[in-house]
PDB file of N, CA and C in Angstrom:
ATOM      1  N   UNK A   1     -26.173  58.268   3.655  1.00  0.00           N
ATOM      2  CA  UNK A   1     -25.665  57.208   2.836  1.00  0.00           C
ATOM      3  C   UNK A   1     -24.824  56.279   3.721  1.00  0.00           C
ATOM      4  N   UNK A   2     -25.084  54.674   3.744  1.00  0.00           N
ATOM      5  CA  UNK A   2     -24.273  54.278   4.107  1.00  0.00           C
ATOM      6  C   UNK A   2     -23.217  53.383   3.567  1.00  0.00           C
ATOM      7  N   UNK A   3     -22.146  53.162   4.090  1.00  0.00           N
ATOM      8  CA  UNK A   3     -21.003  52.401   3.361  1.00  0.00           C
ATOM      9  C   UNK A   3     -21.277  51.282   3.608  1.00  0.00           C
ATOM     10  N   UNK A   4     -20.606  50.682   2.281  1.00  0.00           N
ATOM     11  CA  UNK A   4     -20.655  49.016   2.606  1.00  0.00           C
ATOM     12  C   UNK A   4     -19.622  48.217   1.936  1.00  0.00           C
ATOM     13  N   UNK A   5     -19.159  47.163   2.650  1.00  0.00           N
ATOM     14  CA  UNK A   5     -17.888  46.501   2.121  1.00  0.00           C
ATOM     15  C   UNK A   5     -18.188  46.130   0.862  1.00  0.00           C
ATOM     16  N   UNK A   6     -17.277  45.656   0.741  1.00  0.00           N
ATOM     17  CA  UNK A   6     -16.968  44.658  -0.976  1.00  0.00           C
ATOM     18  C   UNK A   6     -17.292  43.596  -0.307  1.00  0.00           C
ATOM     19  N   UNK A   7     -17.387  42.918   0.333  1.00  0.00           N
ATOM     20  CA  UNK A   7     -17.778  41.357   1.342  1.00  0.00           C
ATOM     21  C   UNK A   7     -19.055  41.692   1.205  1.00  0.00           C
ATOM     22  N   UNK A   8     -19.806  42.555   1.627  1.00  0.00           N
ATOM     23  CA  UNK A   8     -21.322  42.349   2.023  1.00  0.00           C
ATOM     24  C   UNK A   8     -22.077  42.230   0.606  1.00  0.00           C
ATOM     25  N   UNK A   9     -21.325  42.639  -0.342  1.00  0.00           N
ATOM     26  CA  UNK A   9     -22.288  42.619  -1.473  1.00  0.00           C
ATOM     27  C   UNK A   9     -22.132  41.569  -2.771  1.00  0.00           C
ATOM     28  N   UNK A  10     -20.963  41.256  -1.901  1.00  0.00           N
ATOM     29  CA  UNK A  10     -20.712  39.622  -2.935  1.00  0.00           C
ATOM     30  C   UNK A  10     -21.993  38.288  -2.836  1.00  0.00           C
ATOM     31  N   UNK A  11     -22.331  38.372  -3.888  1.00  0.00           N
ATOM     32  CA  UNK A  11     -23.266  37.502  -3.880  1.00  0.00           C
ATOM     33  C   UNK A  11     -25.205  38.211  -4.324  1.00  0.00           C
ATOM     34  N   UNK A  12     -24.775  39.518  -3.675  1.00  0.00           N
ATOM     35  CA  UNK A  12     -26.417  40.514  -4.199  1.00  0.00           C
ATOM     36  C   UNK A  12     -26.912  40.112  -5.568  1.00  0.00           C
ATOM     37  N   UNK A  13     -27.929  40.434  -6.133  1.00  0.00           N
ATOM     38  CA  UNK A  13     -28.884  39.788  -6.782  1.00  0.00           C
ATOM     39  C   UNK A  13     -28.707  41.235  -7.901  1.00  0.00           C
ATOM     40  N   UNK A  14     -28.622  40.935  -9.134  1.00  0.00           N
ATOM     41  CA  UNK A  14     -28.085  42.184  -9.820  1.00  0.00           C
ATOM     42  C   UNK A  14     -29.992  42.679 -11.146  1.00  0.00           C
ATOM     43  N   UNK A  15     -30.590  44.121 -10.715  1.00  0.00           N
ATOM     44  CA  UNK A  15     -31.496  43.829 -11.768  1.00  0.00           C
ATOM     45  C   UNK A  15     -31.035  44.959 -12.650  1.00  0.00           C
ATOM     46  N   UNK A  16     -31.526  45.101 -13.405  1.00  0.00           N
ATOM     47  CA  UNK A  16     -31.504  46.247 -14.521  1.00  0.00           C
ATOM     48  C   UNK A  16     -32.365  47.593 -14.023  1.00  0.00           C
ATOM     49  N   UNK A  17     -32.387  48.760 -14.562  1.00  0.00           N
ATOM     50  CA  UNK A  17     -32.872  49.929 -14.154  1.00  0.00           C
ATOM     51  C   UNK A  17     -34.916  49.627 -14.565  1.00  0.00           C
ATOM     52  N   UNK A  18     -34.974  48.545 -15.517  1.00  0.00           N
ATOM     53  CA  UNK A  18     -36.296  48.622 -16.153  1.00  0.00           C
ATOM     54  C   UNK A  18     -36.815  47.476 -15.151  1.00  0.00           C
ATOM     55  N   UNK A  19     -36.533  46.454 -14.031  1.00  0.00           N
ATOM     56  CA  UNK A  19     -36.963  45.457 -13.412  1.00  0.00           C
ATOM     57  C   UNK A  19     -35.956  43.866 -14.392  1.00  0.00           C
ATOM     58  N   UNK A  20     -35.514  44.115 -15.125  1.00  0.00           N
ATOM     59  CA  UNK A  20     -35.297  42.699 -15.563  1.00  0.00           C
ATOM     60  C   UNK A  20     -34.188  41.932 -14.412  1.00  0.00           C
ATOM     61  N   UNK A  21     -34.232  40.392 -14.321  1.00  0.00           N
ATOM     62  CA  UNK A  21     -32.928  40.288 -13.398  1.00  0.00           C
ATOM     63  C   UNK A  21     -31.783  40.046 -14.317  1.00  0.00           C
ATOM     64  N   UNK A  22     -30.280  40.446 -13.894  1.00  0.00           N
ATOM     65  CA  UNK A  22     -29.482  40.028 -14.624  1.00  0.00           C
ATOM     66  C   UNK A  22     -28.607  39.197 -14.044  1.00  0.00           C
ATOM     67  N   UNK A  23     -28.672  39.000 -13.064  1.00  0.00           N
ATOM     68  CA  UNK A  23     -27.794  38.139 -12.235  1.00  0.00           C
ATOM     69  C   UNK A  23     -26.636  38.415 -11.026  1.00  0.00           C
ATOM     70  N   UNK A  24     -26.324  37.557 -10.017  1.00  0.00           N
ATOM     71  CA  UNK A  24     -25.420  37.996  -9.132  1.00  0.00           C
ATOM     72  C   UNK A  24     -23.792  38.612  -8.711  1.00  0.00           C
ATOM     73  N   UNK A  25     -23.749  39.350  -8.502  1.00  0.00           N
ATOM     74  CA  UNK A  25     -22.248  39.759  -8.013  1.00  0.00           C
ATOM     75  C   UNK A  25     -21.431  39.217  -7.401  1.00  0.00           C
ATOM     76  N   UNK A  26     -20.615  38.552  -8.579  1.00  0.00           N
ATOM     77  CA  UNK A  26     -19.147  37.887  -8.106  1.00  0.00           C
ATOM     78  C   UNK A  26     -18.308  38.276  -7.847  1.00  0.00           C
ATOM     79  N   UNK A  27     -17.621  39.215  -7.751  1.00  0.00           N
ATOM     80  CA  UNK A  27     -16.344  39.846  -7.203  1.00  0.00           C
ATOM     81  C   UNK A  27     -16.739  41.342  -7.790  1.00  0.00           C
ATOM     82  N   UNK A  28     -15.666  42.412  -7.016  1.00  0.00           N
ATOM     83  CA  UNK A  28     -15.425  43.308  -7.718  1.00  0.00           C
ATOM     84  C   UNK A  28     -13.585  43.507  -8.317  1.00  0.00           C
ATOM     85  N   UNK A  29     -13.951  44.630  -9.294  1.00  0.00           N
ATOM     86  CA  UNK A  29     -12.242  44.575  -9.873  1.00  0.00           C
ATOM     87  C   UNK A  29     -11.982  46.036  -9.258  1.00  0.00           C
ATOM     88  N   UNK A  30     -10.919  46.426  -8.499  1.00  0.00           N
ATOM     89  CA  UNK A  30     -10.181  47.332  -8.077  1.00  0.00           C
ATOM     90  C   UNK A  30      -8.968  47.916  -8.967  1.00  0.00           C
ATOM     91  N   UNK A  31      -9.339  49.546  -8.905  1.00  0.00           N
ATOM     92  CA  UNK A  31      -8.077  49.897  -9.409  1.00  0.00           C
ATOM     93  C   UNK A  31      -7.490  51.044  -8.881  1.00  0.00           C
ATOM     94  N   UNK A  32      -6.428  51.026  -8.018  1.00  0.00           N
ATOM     95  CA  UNK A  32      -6.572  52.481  -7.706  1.00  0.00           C
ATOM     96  C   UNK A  32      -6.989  52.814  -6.000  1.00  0.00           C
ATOM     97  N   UNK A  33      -7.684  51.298  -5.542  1.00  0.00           N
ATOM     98  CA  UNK A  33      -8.457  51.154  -4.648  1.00  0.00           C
ATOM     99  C   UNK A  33      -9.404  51.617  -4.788  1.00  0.00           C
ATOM    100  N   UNK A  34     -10.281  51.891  -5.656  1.00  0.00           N
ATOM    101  CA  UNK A  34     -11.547  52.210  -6.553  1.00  0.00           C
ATOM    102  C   UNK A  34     -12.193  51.019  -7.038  1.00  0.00           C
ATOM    103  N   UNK A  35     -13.443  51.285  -6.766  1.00  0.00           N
ATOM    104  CA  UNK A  35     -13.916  49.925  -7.756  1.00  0.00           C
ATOM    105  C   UNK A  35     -13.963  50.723  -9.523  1.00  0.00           C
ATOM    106  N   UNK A  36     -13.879  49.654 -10.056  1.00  0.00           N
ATOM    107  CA  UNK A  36     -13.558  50.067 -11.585  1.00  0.00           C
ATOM    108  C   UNK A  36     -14.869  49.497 -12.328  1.00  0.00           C
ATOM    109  N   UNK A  37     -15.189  47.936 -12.032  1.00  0.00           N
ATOM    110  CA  UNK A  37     -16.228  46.647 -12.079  1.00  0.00           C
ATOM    111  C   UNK A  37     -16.800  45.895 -11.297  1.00  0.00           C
ATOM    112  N   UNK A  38     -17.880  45.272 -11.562  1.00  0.00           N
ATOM    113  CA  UNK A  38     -18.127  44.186 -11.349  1.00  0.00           C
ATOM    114  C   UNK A  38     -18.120  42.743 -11.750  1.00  0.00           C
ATOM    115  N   UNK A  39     -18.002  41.668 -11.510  1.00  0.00           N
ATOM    116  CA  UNK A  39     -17.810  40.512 -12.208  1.00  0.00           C
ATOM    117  C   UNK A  39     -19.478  40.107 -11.813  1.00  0.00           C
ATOM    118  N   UNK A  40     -20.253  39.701 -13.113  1.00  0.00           N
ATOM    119  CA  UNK A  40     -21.521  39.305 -12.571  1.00  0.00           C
ATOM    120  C   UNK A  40     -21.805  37.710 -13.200  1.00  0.00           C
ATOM    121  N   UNK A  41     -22.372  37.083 -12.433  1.00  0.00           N
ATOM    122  CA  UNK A  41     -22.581  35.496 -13.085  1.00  0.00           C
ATOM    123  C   UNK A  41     -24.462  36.357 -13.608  1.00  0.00           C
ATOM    124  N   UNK A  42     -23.925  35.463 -14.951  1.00  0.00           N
ATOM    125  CA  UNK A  42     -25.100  35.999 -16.061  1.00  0.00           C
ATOM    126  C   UNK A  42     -26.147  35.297 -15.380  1.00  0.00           C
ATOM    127  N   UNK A  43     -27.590  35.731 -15.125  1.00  0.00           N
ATOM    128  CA  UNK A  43     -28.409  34.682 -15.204  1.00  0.00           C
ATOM    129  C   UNK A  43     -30.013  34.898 -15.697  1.00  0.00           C
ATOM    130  N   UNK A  44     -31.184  34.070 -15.517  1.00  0.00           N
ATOM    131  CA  UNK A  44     -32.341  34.449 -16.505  1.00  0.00           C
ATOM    132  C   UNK A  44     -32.151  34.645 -17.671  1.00  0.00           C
ATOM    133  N   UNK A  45     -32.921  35.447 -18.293  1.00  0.00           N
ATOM    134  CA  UNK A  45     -33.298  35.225 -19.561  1.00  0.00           C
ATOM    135  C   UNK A  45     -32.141  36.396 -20.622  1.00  0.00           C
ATOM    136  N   UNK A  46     -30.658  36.739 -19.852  1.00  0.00           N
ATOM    137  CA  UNK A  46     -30.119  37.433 -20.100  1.00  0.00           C
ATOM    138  C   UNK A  46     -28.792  36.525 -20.758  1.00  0.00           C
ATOM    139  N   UNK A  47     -28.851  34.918 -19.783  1.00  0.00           N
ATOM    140  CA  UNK A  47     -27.734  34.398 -20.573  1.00  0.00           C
ATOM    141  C   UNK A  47     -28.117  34.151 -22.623  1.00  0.00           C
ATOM    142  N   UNK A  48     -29.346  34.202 -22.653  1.00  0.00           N
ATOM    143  CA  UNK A  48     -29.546  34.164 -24.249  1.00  0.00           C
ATOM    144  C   UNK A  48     -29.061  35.683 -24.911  1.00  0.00           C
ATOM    145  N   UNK A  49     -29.092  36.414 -24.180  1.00  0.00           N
ATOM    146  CA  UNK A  49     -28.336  37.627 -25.344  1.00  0.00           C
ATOM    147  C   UNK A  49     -27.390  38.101 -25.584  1.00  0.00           C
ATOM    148  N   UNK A  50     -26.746  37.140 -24.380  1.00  0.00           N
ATOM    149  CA  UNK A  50     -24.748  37.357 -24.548  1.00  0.00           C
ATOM    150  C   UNK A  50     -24.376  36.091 -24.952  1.00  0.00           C
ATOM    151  N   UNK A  51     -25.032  35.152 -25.852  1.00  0.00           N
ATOM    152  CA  UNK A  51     -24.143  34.200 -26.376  1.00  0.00           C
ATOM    153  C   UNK A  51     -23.587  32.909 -25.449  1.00  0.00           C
ATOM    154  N   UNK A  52     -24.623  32.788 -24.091  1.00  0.00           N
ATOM    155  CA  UNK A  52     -24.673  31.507 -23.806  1.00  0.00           C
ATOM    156  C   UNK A  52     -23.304  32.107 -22.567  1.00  0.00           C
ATOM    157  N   UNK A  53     -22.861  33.216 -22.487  1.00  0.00           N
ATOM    158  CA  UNK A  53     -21.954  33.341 -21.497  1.00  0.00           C
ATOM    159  C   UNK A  53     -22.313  33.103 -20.239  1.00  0.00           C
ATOM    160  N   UNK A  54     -21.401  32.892 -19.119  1.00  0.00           N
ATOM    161  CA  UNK A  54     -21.910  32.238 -18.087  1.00  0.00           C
ATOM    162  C   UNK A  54     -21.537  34.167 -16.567  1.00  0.00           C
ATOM    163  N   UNK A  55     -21.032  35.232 -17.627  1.00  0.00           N
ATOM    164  CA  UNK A  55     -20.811  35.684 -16.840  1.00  0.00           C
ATOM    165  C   UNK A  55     -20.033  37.205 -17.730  1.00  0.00           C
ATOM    166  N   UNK A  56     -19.747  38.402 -16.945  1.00  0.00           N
ATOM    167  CA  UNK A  56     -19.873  39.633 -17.742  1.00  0.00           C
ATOM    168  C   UNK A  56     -18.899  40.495 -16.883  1.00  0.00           C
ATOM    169  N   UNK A  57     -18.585  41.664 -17.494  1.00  0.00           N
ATOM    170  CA  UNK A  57     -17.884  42.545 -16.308  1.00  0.00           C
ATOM    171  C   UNK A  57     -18.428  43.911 -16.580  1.00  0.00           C
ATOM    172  N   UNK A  58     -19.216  44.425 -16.005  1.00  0.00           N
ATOM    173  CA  UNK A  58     -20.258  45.433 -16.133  1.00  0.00           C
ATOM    174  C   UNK A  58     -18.973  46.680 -15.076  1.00  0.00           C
ATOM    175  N   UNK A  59     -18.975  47.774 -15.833  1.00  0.00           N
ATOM    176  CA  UNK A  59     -18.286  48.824 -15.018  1.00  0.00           C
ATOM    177  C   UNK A  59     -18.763  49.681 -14.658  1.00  0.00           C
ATOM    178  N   UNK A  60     -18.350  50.285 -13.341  1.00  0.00           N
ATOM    179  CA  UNK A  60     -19.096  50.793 -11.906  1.00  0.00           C
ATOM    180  C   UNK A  60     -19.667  52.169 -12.714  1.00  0.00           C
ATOM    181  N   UNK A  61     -19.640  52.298 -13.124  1.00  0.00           N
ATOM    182  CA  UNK A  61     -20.522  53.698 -14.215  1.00  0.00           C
ATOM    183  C   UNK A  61     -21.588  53.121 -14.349  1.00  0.00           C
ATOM    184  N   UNK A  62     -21.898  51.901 -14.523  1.00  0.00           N
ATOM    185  CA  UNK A  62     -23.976  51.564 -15.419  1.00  0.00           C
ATOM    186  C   UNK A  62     -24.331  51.110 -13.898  1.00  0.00           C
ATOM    187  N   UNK A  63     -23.393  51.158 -12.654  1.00  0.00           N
ATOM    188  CA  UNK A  63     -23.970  51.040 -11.579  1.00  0.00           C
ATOM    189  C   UNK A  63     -25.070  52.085 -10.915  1.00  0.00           C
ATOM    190  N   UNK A  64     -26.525  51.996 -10.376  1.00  0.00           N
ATOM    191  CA  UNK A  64     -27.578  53.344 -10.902  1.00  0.00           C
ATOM    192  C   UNK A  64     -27.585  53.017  -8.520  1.00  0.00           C
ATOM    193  N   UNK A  65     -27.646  51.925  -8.334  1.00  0.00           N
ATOM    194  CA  UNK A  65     -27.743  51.764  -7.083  1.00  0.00           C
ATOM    195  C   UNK A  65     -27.598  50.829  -5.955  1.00  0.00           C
ATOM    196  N   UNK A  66     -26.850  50.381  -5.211  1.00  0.00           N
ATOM    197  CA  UNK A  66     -26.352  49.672  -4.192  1.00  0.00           C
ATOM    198  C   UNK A  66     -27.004  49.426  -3.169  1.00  0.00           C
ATOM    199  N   UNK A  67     -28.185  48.260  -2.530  1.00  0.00           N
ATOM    200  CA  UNK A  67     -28.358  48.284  -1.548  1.00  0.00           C
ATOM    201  C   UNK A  67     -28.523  46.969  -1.566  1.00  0.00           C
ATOM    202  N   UNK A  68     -29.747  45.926  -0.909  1.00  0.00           N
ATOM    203  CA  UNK A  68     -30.125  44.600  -0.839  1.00  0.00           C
ATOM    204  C   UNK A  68     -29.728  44.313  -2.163  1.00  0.00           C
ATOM    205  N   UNK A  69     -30.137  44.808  -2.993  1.00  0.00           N
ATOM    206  CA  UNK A  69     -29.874  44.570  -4.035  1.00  0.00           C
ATOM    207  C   UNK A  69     -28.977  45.616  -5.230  1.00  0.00           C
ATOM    208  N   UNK A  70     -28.017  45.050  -6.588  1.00  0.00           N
ATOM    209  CA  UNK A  70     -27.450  46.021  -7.344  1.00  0.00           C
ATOM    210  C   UNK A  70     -28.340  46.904  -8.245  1.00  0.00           C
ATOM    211  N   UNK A  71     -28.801  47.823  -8.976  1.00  0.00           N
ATOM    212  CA  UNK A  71     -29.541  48.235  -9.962  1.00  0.00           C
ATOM    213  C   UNK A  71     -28.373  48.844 -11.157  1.00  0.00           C
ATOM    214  N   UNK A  72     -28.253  47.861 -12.265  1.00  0.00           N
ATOM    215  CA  UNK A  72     -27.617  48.815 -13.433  1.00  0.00           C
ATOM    216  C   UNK A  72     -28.409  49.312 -14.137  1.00  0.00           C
ATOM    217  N   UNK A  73     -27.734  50.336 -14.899  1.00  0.00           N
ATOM    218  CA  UNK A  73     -28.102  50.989 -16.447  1.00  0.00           C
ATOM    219  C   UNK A  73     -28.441  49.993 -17.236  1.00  0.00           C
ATOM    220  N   UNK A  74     -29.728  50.271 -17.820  1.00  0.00           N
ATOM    221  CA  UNK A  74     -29.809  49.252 -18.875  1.00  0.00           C
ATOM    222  C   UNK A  74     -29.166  49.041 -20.042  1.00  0.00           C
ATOM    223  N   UNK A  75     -28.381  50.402 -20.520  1.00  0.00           N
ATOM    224  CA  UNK A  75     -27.621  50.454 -21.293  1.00  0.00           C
ATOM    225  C   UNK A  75     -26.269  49.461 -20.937  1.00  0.00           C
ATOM    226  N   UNK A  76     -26.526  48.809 -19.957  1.00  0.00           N
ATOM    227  CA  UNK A  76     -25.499  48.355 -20.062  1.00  0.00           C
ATOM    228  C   UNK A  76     -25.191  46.398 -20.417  1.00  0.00           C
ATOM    229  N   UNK A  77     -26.808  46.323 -21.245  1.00  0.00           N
ATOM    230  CA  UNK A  77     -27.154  45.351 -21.739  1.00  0.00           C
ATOM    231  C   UNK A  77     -26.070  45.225 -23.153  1.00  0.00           C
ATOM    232  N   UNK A  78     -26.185  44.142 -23.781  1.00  0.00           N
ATOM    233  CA  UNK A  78     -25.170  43.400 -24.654  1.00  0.00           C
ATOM    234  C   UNK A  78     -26.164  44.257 -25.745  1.00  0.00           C
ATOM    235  N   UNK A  79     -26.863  45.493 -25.894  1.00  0.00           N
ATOM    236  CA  UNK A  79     -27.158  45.994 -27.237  1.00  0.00           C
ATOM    237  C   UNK A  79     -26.052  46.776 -27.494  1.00  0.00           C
ATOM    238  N   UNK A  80     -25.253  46.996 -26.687  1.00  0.00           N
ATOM    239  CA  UNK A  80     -23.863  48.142 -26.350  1.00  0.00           C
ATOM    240  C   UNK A  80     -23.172  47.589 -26.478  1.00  0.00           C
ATOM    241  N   UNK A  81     -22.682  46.526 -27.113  1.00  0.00           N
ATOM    242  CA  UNK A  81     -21.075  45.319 -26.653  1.00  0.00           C
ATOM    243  C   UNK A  81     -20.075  46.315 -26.592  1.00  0.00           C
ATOM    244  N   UNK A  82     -19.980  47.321 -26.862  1.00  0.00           N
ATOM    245  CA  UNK A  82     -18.654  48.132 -25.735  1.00  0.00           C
ATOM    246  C   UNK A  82     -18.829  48.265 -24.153  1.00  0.00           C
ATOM    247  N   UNK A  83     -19.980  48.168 -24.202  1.00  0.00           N
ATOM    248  CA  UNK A  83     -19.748  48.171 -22.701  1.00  0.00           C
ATOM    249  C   UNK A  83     -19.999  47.042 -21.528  1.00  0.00           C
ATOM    250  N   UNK A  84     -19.881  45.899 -22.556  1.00  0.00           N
ATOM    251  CA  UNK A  84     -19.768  44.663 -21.347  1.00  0.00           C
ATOM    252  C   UNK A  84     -18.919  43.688 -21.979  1.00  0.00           C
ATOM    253  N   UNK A  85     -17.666  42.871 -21.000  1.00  0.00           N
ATOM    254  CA  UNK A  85     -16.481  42.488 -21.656  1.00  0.00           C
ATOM    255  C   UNK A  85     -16.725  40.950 -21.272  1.00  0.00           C
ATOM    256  N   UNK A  86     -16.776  40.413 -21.827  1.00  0.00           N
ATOM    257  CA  UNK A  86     -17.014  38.656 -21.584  1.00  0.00           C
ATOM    258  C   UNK A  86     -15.927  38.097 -20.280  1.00  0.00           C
ATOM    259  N   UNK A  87     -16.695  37.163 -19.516  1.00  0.00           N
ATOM    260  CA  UNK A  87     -15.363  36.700 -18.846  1.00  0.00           C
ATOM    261  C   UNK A  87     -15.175  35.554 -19.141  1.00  0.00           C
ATOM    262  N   UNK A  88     -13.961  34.909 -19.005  1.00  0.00           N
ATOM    263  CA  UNK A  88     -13.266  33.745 -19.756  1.00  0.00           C
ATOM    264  C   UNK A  88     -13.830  33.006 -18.705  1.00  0.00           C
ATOM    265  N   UNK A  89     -14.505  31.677 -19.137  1.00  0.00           N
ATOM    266  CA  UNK A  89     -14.902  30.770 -18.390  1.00  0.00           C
ATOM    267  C   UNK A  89     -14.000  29.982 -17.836  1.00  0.00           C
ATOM    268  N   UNK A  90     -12.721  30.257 -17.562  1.00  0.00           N
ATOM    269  CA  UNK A  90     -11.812  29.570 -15.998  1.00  0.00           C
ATOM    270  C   UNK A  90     -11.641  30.638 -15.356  1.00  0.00           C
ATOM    271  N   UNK A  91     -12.159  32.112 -15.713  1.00  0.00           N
ATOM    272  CA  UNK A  91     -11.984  32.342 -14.253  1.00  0.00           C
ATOM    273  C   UNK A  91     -13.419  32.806 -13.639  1.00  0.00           C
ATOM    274  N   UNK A  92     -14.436  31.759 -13.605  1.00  0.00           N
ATOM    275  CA  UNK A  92     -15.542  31.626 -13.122  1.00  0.00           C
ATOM    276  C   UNK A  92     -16.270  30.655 -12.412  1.00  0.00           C
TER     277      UNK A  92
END
């Protein structure tokens, strides 16, 4: 396994566990010095099922795999709204 910064993966291309894309990785949220989240800018055909949001905070649990690219849980689509928290569009 190899490690990889929080720098190298800012910006990766985020899909779902089934192939859908959901969009790129904007920051992560630290807690603990742990990652806790991700901040993802919504994009494709995913900004229609969160209500036109421009962006989400998906937590490092529906994260399935890290490399060129992110792979989440699909569960961690807006059929769950507990588990994805809107982000306020100024800080995006």
């Amino acid at each position: 396994m190899r490690i990889r910064k929080i720098s190298e993966v800012i910006g990766s291309k985020v899909y779902t566990d089934s192939g859908d894309y959901f969009g790129e990785i904007e920051e992560a949220n630290l807690h603990e010095n742990k990652v806790d989240g991700w901040r993802i800018k919504v994009g494709g055909s995913i900004v229609s099922l969160i209500g036109g949001a421009r962006g989400v905070i998906i937590p490092h649990q529906f994260v399935k795999a890290i490399s060129d690219i992110f792979i989440i849980n699909k569960t961690a689509l807006p059929s769950s709204e507990s588990s994805i928290e809107e982000v306020p569009e100024d800080l995006i």
